[in-house]
N, C-alpha and C. Protein backbone atom coordinates (compact mmCIF):
# COMPACT_ATOMS: atom_id res chain seq x y z
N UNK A 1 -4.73 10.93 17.26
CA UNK A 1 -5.75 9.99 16.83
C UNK A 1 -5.19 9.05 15.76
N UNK A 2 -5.75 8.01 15.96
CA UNK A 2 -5.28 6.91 14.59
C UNK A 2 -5.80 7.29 13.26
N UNK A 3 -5.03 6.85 12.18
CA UNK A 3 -4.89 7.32 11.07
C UNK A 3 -6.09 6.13 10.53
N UNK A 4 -6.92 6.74 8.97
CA UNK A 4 -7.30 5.76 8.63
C UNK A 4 -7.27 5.87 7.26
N UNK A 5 -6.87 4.55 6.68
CA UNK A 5 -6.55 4.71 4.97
C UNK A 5 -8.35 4.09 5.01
N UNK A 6 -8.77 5.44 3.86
CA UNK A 6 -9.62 5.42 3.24
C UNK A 6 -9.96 4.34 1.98
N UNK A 7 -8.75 3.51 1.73
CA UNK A 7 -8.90 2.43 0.90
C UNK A 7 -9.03 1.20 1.28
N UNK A 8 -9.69 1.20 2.70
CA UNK A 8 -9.68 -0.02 2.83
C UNK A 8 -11.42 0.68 3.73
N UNK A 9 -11.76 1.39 3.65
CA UNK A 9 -12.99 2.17 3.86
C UNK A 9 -14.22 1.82 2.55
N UNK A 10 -15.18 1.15 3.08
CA UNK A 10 -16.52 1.31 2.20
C UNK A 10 -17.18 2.49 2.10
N UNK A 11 -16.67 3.44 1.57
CA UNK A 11 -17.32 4.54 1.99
C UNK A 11 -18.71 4.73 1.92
N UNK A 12 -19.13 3.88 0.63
CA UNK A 12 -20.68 4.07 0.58
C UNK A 12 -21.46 3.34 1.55
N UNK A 13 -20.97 2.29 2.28
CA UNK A 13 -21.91 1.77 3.29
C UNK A 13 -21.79 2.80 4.69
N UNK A 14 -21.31 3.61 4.57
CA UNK A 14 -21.34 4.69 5.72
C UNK A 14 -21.81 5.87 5.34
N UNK A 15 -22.02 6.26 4.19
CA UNK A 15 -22.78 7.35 3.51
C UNK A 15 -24.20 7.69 4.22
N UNK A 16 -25.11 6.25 4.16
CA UNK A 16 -26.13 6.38 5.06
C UNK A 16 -26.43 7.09 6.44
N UNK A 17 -25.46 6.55 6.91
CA UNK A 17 -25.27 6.60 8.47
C UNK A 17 -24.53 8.55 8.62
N UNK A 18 -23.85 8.89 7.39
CA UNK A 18 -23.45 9.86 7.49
C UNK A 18 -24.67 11.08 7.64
N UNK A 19 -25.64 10.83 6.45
CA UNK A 19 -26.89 11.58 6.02
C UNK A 19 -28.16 11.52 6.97
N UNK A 20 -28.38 10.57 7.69
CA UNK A 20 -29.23 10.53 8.55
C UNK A 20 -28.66 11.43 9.74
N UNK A 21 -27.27 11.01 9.97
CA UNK A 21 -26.71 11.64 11.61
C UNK A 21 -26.95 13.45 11.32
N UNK A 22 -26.09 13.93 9.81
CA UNK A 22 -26.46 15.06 9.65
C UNK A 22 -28.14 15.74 10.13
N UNK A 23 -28.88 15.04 8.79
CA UNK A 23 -29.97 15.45 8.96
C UNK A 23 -30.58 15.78 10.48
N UNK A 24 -30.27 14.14 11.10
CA UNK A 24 -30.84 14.47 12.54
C UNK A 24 -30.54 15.69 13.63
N UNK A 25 -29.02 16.62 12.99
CA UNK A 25 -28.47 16.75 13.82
C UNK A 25 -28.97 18.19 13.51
N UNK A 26 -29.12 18.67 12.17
CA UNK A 26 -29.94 19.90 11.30
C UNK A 26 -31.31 20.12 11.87
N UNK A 27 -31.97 18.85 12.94
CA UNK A 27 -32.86 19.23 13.08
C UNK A 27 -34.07 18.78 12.32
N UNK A 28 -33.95 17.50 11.59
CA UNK A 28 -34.73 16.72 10.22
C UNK A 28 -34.78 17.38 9.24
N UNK A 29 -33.70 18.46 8.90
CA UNK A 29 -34.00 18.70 7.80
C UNK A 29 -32.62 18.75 6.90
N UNK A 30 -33.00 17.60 5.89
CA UNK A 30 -32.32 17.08 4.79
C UNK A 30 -31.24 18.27 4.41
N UNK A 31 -30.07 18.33 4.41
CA UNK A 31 -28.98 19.37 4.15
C UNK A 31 -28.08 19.03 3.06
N UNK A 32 -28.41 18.35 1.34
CA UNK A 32 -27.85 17.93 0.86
C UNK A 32 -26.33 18.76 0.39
N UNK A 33 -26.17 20.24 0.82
CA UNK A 33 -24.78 20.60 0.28
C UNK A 33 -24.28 19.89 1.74
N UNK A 34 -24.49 20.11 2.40
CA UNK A 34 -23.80 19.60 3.83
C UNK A 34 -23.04 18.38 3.84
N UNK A 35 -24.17 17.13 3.71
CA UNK A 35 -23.97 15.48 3.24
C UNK A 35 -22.75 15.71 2.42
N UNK A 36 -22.94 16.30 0.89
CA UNK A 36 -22.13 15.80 0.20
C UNK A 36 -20.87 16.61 0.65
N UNK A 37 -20.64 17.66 1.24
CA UNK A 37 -19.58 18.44 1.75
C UNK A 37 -18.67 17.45 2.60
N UNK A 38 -19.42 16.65 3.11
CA UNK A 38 -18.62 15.88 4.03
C UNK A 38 -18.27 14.69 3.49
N UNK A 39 -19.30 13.95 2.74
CA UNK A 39 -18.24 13.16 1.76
C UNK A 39 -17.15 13.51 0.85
N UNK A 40 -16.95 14.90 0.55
CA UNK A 40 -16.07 15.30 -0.05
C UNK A 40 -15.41 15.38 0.41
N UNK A 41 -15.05 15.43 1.95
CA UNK A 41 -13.82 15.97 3.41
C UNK A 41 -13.64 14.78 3.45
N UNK A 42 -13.94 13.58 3.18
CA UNK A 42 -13.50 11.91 3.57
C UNK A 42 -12.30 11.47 2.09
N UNK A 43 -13.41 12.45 0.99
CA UNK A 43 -12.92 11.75 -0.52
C UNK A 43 -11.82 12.52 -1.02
N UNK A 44 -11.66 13.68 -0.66
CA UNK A 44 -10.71 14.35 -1.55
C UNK A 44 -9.21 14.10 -1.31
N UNK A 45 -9.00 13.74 0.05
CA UNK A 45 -7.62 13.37 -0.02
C UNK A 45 -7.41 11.78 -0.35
N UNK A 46 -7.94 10.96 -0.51
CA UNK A 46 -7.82 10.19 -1.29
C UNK A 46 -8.02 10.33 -2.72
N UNK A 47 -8.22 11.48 -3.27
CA UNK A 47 -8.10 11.39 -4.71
C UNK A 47 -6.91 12.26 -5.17
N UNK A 48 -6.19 12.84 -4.08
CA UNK A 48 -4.96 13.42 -4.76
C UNK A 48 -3.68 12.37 -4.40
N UNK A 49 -3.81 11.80 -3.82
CA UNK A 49 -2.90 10.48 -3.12
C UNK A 49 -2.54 10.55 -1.79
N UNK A 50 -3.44 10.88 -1.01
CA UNK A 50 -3.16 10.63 0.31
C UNK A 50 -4.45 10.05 1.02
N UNK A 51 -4.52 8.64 1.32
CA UNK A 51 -5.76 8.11 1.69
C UNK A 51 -6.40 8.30 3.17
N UNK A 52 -5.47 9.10 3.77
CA UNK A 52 -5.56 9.46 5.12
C UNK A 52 -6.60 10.99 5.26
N UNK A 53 -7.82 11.06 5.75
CA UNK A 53 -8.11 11.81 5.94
C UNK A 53 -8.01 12.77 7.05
N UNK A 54 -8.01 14.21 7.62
CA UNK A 54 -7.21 14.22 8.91
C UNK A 54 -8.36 14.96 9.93
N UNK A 55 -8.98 14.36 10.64
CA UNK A 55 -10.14 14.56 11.36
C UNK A 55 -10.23 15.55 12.37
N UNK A 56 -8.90 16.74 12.21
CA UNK A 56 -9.12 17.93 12.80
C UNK A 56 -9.57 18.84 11.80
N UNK A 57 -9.04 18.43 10.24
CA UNK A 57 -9.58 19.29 9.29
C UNK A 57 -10.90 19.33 8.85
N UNK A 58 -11.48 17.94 8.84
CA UNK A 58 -12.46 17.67 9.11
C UNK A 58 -13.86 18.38 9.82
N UNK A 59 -13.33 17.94 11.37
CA UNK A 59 -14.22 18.44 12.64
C UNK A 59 -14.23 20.89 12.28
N UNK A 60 -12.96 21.04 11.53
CA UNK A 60 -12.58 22.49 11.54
C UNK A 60 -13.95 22.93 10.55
N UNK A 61 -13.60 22.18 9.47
CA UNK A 61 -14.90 22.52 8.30
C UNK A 61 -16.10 22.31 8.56
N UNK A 62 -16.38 21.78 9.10
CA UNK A 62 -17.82 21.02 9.53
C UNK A 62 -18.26 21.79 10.59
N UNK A 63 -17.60 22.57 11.55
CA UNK A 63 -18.20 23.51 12.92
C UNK A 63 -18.95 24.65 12.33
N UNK A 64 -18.73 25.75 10.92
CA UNK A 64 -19.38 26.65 10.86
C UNK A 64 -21.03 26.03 10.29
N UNK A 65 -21.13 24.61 9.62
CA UNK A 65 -22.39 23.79 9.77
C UNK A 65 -23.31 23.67 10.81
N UNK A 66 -22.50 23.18 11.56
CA UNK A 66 -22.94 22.36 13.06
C UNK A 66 -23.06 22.68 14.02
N UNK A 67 -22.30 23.90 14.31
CA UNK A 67 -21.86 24.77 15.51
C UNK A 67 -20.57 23.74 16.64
N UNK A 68 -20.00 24.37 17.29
CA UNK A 68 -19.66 23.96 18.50
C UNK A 68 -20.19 22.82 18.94
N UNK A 69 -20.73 23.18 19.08
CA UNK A 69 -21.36 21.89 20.44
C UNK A 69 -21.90 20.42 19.47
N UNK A 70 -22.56 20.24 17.97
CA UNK A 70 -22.24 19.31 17.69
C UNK A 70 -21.55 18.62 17.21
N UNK A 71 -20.49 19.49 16.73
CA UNK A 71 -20.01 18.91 15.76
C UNK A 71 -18.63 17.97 16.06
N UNK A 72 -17.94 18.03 17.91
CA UNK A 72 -17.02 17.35 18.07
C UNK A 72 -17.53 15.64 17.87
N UNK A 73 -19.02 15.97 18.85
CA UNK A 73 -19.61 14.21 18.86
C UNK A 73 -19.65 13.51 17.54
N UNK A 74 -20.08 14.74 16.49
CA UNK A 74 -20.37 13.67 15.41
C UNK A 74 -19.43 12.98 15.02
N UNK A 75 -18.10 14.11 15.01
CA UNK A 75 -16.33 13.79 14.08
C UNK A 75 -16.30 12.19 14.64
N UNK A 76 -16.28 12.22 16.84
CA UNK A 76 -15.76 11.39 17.07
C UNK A 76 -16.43 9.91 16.84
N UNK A 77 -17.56 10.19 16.18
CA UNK A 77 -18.57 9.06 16.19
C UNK A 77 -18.52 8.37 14.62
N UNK A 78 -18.23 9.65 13.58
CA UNK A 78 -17.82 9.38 12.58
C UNK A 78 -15.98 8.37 12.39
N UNK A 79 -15.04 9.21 13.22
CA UNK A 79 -13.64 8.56 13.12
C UNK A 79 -14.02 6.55 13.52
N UNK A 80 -14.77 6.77 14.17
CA UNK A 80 -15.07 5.69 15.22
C UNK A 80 -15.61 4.61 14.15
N UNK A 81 -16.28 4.62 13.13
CA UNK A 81 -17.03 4.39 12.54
C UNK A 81 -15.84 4.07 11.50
N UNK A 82 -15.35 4.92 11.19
CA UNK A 82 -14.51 4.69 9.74
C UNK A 82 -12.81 3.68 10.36
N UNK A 83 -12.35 3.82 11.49
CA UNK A 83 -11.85 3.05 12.19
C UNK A 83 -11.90 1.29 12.55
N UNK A 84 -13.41 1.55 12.52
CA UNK A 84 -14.01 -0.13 12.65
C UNK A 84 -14.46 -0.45 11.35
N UNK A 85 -14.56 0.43 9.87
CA UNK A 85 -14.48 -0.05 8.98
C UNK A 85 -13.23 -0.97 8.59
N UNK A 86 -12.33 0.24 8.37
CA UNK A 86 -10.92 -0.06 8.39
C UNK A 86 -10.48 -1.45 8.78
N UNK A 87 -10.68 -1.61 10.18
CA UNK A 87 -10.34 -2.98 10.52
C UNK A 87 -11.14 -4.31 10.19
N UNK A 88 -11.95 -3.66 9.52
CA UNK A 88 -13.05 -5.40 9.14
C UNK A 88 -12.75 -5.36 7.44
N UNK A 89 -12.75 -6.66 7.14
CA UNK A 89 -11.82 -7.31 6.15
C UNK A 89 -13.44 -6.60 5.02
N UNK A 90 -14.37 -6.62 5.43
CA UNK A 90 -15.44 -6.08 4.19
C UNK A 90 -15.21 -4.61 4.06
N UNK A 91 -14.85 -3.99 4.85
CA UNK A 91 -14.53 -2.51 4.80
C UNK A 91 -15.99 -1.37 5.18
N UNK A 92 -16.68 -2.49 6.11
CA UNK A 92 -18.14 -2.21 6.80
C UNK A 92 -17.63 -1.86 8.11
N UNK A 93 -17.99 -0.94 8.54
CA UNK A 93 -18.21 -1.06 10.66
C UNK A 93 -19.31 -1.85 10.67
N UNK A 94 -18.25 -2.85 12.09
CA UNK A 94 -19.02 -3.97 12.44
C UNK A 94 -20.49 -3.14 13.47
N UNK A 95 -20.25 -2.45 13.62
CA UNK A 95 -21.24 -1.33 14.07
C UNK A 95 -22.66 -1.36 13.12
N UNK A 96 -22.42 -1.01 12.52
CA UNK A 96 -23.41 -0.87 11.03
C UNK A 96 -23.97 -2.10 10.60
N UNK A 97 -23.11 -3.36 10.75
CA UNK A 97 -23.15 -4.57 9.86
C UNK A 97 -24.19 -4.65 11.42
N UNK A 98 -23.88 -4.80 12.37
CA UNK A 98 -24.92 -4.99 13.91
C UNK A 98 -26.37 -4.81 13.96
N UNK A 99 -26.30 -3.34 13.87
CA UNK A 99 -27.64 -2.41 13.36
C UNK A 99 -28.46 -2.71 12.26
N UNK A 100 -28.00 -3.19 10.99
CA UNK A 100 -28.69 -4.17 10.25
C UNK A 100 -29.28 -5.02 10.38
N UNK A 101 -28.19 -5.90 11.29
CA UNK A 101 -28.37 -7.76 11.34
C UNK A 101 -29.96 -7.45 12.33
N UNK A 102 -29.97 -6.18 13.31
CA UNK A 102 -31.06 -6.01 14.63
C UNK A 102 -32.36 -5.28 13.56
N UNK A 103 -32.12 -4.88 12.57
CA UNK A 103 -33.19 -4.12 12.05
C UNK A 103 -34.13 -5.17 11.31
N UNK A 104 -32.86 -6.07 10.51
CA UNK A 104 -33.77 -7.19 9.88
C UNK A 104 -34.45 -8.70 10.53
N UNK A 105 -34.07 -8.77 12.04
CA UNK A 105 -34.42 -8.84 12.86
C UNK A 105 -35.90 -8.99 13.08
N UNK A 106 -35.94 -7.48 13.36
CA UNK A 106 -37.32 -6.79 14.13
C UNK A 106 -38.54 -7.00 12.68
N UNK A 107 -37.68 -7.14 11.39
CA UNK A 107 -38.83 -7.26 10.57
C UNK A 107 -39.33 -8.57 10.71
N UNK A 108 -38.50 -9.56 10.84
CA UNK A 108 -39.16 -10.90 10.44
C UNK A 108 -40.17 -11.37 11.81
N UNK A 109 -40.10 -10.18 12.69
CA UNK A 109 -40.77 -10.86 13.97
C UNK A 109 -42.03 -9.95 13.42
């Protein structure tokens, strides 16, 4: 899988998207050691000097959460996400920046 430097990652504009997918995936119910567990699996190797996070260690920690069965979709939906951050010069997935542009959208109608 492609590598992604976390410094060119917004991490907080994906935080959202992180906490809702959890929650939804818990079943609606809000799992705040969980959330922040997993921002910590994005953040910690960027705080010892390696900005690469490695999304088998990742998907490994996150299965006794999630079980099996959800937890490959989320990784790959998450990598996917932090990937198309990566490549956009704001450090947003154009994904996210989309889903916005359609949400604020639907308000003004």
């Amino acid at each position: 899988s492609q590598k992604v430097d976390m410094k060119k990652v917004k991490l907080e504009a994906i935080k959202p998207w992180i906490a809702k997918t959890l929650t939804d995936l818990m079943g609606g119910n809000e799992d705040d050691v969980l959330i922040d567990y997993t921002f910590t699996l994005l953040e910690e190797k960027a705080n010892v000097g390696f900005p690469n996070p490695d999304p088998r260690y990742i998907q490994h920690n996150l299965t006794g959460f999630l079980g099996a069965k959800d937890t490959p979709p989320f990784c790959h939906k998450l990598w996917k996400l932090l990937l198309s951050a990566q490549s956009n010069p704001t450090g947003i997935p154009e994904e996210l920046i989309e889903a916005k542009k359609e949400e604020l959208r639907k308000e003004k109608v």
